[in-house]
Protein backbone atom coordinates (compact mmCIF):
# COMPACT_ATOMS: atom_id res chain seq x y z
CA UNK A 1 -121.31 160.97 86.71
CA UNK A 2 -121.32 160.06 83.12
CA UNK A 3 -124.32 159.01 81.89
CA UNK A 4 -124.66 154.88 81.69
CA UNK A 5 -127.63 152.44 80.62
CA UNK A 6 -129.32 149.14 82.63
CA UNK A 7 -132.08 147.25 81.50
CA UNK A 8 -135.34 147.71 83.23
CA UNK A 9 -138.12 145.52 82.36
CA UNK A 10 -137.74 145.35 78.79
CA UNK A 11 -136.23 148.72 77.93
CA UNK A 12 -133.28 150.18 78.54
CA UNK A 13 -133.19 153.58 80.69
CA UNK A 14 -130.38 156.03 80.70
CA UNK A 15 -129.02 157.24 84.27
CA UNK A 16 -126.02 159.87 85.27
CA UNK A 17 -125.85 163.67 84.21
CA UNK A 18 -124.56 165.81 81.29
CA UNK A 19 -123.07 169.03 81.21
CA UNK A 20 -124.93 172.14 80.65
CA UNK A 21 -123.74 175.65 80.44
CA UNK A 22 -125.94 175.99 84.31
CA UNK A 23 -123.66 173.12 85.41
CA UNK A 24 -124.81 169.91 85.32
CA UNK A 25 -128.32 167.97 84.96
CA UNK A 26 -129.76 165.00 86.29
CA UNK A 27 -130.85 162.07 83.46
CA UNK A 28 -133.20 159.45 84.30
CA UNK A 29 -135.22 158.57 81.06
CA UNK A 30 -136.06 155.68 79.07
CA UNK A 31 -134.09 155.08 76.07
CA UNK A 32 -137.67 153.52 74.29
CA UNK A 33 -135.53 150.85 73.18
CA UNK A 34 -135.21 146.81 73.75
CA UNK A 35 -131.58 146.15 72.46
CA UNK A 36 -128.49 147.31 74.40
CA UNK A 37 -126.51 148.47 70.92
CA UNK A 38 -129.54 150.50 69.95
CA UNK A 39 -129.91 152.02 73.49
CA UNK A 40 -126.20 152.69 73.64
CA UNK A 41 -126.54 154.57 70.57
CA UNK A 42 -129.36 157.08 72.55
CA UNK A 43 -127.16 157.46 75.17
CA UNK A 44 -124.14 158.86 72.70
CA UNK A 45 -126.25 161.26 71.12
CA UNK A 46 -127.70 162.42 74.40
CA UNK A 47 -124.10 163.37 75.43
CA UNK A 48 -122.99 164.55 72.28
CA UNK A 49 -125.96 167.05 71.97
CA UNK A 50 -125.22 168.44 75.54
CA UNK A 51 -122.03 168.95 73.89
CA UNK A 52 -122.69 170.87 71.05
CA UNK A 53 -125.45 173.01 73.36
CA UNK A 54 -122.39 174.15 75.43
CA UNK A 55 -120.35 174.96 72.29
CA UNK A 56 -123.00 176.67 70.47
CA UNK A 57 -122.95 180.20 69.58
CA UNK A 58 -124.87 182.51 71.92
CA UNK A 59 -126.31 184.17 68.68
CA UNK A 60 -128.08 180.60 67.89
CA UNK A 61 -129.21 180.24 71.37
CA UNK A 62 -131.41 183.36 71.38
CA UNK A 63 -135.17 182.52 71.42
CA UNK A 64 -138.09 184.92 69.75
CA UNK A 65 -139.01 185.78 73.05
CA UNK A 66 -135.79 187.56 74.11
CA UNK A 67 -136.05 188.90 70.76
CA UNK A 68 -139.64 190.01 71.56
CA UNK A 69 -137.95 191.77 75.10
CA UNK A 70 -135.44 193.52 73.19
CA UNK A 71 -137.74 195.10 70.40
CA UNK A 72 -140.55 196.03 73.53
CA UNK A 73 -137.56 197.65 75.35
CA UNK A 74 -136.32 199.83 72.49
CA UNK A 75 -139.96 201.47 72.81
CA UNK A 76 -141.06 200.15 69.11
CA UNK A 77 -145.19 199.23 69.36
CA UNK A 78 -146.63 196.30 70.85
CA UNK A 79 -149.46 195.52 67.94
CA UNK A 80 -150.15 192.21 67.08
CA UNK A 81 -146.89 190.80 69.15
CA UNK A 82 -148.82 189.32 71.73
CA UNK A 83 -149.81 186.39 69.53
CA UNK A 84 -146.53 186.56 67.85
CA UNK A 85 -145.28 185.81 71.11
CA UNK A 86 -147.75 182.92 72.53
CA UNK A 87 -147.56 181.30 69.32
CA UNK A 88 -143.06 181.25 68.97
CA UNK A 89 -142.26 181.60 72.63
CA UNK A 90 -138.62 180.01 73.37
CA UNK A 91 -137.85 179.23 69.98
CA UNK A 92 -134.53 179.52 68.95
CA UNK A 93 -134.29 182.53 66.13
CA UNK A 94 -132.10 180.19 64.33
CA UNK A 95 -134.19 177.17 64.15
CA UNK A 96 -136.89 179.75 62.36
CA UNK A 97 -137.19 179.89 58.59
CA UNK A 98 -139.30 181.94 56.68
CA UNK A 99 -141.79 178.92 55.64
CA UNK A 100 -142.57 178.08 59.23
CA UNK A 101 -143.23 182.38 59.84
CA UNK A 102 -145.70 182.03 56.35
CA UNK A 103 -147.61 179.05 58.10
CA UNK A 104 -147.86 180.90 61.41
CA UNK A 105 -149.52 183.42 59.75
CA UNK A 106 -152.40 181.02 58.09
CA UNK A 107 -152.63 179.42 61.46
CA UNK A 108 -153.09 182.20 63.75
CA UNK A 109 -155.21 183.72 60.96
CA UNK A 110 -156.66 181.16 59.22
CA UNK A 111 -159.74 183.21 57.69
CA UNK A 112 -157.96 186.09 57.12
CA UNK A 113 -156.83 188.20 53.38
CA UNK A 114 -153.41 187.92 52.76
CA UNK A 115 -152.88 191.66 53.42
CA UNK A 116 -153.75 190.79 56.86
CA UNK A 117 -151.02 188.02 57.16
CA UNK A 118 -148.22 190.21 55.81
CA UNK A 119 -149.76 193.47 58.57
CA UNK A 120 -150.06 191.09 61.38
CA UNK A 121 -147.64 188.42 61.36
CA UNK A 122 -144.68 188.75 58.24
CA UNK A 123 -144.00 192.49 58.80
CA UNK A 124 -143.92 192.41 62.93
CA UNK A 125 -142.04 189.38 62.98
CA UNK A 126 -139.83 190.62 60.24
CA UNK A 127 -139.31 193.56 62.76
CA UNK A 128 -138.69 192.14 65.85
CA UNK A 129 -136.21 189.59 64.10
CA UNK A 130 -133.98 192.61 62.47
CA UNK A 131 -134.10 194.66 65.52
CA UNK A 132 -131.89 191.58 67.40
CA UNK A 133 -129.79 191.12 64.24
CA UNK A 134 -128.72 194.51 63.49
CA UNK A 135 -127.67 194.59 67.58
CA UNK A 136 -125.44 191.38 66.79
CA UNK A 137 -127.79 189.02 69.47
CA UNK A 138 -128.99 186.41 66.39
CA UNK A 139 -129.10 185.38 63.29
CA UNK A 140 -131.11 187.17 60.45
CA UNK A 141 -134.37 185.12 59.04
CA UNK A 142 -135.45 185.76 55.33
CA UNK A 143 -139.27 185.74 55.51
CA UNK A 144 -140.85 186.60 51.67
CA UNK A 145 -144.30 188.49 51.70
CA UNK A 146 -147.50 186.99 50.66
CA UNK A 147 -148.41 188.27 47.47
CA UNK A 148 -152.19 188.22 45.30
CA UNK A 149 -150.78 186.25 42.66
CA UNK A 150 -150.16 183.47 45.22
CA UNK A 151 -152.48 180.68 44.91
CA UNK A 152 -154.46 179.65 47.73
CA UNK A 153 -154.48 183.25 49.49
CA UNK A 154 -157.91 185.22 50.26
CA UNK A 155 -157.80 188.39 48.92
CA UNK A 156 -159.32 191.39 50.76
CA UNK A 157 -163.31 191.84 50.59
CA UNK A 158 -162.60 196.05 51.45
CA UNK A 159 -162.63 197.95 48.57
CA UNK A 160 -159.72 199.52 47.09
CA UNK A 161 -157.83 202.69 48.44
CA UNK A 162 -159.26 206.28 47.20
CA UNK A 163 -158.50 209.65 47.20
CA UNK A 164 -161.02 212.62 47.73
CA UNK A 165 -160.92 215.91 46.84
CA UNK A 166 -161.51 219.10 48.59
CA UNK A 167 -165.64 218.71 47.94
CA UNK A 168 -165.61 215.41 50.46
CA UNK A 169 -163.62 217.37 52.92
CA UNK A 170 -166.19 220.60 52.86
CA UNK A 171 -169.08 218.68 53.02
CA UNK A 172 -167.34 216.98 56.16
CA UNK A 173 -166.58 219.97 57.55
CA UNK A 174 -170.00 221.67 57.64
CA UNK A 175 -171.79 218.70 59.04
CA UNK A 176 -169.10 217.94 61.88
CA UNK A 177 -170.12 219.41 65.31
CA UNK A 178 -166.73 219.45 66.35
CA UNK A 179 -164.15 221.79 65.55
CA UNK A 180 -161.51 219.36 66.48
CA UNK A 181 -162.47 216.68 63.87
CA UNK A 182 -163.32 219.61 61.21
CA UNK A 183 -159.46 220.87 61.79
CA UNK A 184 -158.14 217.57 61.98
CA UNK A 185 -159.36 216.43 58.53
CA UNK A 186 -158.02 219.82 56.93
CA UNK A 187 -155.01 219.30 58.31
CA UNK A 188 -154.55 215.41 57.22
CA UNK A 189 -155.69 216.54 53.92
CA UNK A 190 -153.28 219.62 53.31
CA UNK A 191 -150.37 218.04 54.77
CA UNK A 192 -150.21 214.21 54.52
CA UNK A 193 -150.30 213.32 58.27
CA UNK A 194 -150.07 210.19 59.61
CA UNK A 195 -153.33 210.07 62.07
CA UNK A 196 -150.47 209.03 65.14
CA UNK A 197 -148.43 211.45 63.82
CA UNK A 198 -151.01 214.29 63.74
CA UNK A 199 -152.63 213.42 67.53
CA UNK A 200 -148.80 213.43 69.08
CA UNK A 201 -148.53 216.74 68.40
CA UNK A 202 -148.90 219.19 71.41
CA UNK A 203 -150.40 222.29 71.33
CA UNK A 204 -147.50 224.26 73.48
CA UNK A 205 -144.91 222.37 71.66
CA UNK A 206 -142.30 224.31 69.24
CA UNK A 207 -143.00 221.81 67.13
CA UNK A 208 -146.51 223.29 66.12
CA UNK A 209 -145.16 226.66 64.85
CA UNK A 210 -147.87 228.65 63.47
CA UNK A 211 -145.78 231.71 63.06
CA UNK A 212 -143.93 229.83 60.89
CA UNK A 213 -146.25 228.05 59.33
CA UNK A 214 -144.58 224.73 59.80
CA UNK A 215 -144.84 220.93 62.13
CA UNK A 216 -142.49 218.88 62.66
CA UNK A 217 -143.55 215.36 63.40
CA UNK A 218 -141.32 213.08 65.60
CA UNK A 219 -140.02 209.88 65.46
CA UNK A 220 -142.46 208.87 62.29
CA UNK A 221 -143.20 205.52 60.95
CA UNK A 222 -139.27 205.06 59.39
CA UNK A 223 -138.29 206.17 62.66
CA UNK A 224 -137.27 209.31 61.96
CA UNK A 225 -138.43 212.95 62.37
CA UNK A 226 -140.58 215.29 59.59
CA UNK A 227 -141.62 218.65 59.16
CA UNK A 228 -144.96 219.63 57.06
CA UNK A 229 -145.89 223.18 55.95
CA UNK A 230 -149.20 224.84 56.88
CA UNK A 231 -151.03 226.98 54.50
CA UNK A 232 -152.56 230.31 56.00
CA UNK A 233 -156.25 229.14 55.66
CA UNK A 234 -154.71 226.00 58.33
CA UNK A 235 -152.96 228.18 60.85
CA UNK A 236 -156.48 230.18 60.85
CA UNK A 237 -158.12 227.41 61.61
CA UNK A 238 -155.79 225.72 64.17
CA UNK A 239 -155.56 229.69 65.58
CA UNK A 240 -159.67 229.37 66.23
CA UNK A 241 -159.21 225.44 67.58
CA UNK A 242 -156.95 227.04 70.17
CA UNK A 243 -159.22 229.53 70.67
CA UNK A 244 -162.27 227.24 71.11
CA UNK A 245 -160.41 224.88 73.37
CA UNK A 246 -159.17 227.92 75.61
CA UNK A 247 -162.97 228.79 75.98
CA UNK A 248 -163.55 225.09 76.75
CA UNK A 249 -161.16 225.21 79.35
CA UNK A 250 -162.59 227.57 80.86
CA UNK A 251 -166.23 226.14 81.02
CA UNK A 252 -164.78 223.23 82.65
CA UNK A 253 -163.47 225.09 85.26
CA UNK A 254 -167.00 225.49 86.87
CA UNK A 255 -168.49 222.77 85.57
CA UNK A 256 -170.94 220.76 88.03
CA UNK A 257 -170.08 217.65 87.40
CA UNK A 258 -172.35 214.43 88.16
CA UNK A 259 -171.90 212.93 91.41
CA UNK A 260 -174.54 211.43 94.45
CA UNK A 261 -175.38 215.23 96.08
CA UNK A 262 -177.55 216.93 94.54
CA UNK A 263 -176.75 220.11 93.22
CA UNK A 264 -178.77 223.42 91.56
CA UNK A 265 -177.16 224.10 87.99
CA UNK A 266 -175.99 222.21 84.63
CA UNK A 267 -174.29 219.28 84.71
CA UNK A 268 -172.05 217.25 82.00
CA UNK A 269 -171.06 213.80 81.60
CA UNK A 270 -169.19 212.25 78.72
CA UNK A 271 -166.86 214.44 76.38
CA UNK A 272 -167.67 217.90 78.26
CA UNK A 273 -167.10 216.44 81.85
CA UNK A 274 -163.50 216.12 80.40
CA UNK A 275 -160.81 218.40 81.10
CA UNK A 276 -159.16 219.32 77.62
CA UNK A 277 -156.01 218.37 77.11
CA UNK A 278 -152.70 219.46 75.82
CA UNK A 279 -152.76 217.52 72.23
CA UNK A 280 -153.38 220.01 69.29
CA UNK A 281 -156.41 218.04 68.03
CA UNK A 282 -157.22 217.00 71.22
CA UNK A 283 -157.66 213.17 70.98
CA UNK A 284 -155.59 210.72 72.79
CA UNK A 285 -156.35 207.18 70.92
CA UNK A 286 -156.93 206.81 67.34
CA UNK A 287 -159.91 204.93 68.02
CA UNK A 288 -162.01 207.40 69.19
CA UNK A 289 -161.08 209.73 65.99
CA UNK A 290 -163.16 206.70 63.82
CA UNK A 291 -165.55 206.38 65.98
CA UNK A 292 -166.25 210.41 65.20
CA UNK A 293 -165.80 210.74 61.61
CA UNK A 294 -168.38 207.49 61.18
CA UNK A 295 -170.94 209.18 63.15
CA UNK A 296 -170.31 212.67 60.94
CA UNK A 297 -169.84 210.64 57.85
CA UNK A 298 -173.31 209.19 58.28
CA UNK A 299 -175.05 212.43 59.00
CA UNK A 300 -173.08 214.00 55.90
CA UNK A 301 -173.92 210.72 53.55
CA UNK A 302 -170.39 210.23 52.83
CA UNK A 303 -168.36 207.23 52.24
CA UNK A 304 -166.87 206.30 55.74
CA UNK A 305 -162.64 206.31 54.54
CA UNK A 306 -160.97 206.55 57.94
CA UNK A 307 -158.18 209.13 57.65
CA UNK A 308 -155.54 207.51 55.56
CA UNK A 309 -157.24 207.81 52.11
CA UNK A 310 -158.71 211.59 53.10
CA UNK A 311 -155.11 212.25 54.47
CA UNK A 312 -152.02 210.91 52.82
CA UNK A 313 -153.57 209.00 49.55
CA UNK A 314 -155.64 212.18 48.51
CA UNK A 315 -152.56 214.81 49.65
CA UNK A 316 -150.55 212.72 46.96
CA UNK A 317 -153.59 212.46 44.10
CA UNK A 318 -153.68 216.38 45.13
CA UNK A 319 -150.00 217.17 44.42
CA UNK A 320 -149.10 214.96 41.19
CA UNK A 321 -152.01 213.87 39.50
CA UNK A 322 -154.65 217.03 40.09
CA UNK A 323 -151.74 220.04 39.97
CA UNK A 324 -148.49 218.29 38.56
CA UNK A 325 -146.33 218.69 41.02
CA UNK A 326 -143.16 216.94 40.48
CA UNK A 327 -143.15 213.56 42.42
CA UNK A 328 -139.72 214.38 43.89
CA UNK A 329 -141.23 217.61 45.73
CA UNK A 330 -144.51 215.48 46.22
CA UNK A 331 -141.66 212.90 48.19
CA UNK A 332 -140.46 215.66 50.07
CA UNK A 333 -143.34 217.22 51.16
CA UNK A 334 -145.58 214.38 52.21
CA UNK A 335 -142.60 212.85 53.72
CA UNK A 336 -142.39 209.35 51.90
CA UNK A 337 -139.13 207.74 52.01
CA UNK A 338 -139.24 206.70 47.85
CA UNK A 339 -141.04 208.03 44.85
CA UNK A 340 -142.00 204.43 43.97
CA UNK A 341 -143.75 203.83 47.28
CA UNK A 342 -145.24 207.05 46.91
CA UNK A 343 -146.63 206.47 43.04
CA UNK A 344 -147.14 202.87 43.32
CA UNK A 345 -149.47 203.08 46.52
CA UNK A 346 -150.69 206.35 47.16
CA UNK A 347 -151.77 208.26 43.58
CA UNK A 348 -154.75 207.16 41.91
CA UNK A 349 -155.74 207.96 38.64
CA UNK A 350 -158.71 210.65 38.12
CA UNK A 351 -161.68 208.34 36.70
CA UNK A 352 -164.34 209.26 34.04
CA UNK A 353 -164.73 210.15 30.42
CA UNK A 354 -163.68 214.06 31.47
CA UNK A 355 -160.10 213.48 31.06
CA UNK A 356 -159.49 211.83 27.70
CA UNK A 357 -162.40 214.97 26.36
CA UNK A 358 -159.81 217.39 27.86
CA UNK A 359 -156.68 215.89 26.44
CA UNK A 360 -158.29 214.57 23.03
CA UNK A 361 -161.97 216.36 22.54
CA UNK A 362 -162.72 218.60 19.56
CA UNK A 363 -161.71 222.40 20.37
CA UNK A 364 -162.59 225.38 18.66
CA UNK A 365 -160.03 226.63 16.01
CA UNK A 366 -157.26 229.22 16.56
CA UNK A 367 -157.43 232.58 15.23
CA UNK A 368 -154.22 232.90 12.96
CA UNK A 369 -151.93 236.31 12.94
CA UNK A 370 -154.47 237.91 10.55
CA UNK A 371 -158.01 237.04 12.50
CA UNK A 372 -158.88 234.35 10.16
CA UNK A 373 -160.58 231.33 12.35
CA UNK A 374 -159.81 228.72 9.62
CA UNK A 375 -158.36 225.55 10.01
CA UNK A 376 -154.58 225.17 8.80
CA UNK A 377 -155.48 222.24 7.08
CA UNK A 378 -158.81 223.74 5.57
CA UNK A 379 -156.41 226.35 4.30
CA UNK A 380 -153.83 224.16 2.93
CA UNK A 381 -156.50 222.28 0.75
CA UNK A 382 -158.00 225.41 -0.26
CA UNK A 383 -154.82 226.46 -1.60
């Protein structure tokens, strides 16, 4: 039945059903308005709108949510899409523009540094969008970046990125008491690791060859797989983390553990009522890692820098800037896609008056062919 109006008190209501691609749906609504022409007019676009839902393409029917289902179901990582999600829901991919994705981001956020509103909100959204579009299931969305030179933006209170050299990771190493954190932080350092990258790796794996002295990291960041190459002072070291584990194994074995009976003998709780695992470095979650290197940092007196700046930042300030090495090799062997995302973000500049007195400073005169330590230009004037 067609949808019709009648008057009903002293607005006119709409009444009958319009088609939906389902079949078709009951209407019983006010029209909100007093005068029959105006009321008929509601009643025409009403139709003409179920119209054009049944004609419209299935790629500008698909909502963020399906988009949301699709990206979770091609196993990409769930971090900061739960809000994502709450906050877009059923809305149509096509209805979103990249303005109305910016102010998502201040509103879910509103305190927040503009790096956080590109990390947690442009870049995931960004992602789950492109996933759906490259299948063909919607419409792409053009969301721009916030950048510092916007106005009105909070910039970040943490301190800029660093790099360390090999001092910060020695002094690490002789105050950590584990030898799984004091292998881990050689190896992020010598090879540019990726913390998730580094902790996926399984000690049985071909992928750790030590004979070799190679990794090969799988399914990275970009999605795709890397190798790294181990130096023979790291394959010692992961050689005697094997070893240590293997006699840790073997302590758990006939360990007491704690329980209600009482029982003659030691006991362990926490880390060593764990039985070790098959990870190379031994750690599951990332989170426990920081919580590790804080506690060793402190008892060191070293700045706390997470694993990033100790791993891939310094393994790139190592390569180019400390033993020019060629930023395409650099690229190569640290795995980064592009030489400008490696030189714009990840080598820093060494800091201090040292390097201008080693470029420029005053150096003692060369000894010419026949031993004489004078200046060429002393010469020339005493000529």
């Amino acid at each position: 039945m067609p949808l019709t109006i009648y008057k009903r008190g002293r607005f006119w209501w709409l009444t009958g059903t319009v088609p939906t691609r389902e079949g078709e749906q009951r209407v019983h609504e006010s029209t909100g308005q007093a005068v029959e022409r105006e009321a008929d007019k509601v009643r025409l676009n009403r139709e003409l709108r179920a119209q054009q839902e049944i004609d419209l393409d299935p790629k500008d029917r698909f909502t963020f949510a399906q988009a949301v289902d699709a990206y979770l179901d091609a196993g990409k990582s769930d971090n900061f899409i739960r809000k994502l999600l709450e906050h877009f829901a059923e809305t149509r991919i096509s209805d979103m523009t990249g303005s109305e994705v910016r102010a998502a981001a201040k509103a879910l956020y509103p305190t927040a540094a503009y790096t956080t509103w590109n990390r947690q909100v442009i870049i995931p959204t960004r992602a789950v969008i492109n996933l759906s579009a490259n299948d063909g299931k919607c419409r792409p969305v053009l969301i721009k970046g916030f950048s510092k030179n916007e106005r009105d933006i909070k910039r970040p209170d943490t301190p800029p990125k660093r790099a360390v050299d090999r001092s910060y990771i020695d002094t690490f190493r002789e105050h950590s008491d584990d030898p799984r954190l004091s292998a881990l932080m050689l190896f992020l350092f010598q090879t540019g690791a990726r913390i998730s990258d580094a902790l996926k790796l399984e000690d049985d794996s071909a992928d750790v060859d030590l004979i070799g002295r190679k990794v090969i990291f799988r399914d990275m960041k970009n999605g795709e797989d890397g190798e790294a190459d181990l130096t023979i002072e790291m394959v010692y070291e992961l050689q005697q983390l094997r070893e240590w584990k293997r006699e840790r194994l073997t302590s758990w074995e006939v360990r007491i553990p704690w329980g209600k009976n009482r029982r003659a003998g030691p006991r362990h709780s926490g880390r060593g009522a764990k039985k070790p695992n098959n990870r190379l470095f031994g750690y599951i979650q990332r989170t426990s890692v920081y919580k590790d290197i804080k506690r060793i940092c402190e008892k060191a007196e070293l700045p706390y820098l997470g694993t990033h700046q100790p791993g891939r930042h310094s393994f790139a300030t190592e390569m180019i800037v400390r033993h020019g090495v060629d930023v395409a090799t650099t690229a190569a062997k640290g795995r980064w896609k592009t030489k400008k995302l490696l030189l714009e973000n990840y080598t820093h500049g060494e800091k201090g008056k040292g390097v201008i007195d080693k470029v420029f400073g005053k150096k003692k005169p060369r000894k010419s062919a026949n031993g004489d330590t004078t200046s060429p230009r002393k010469r020339r004037r005493e000529g």
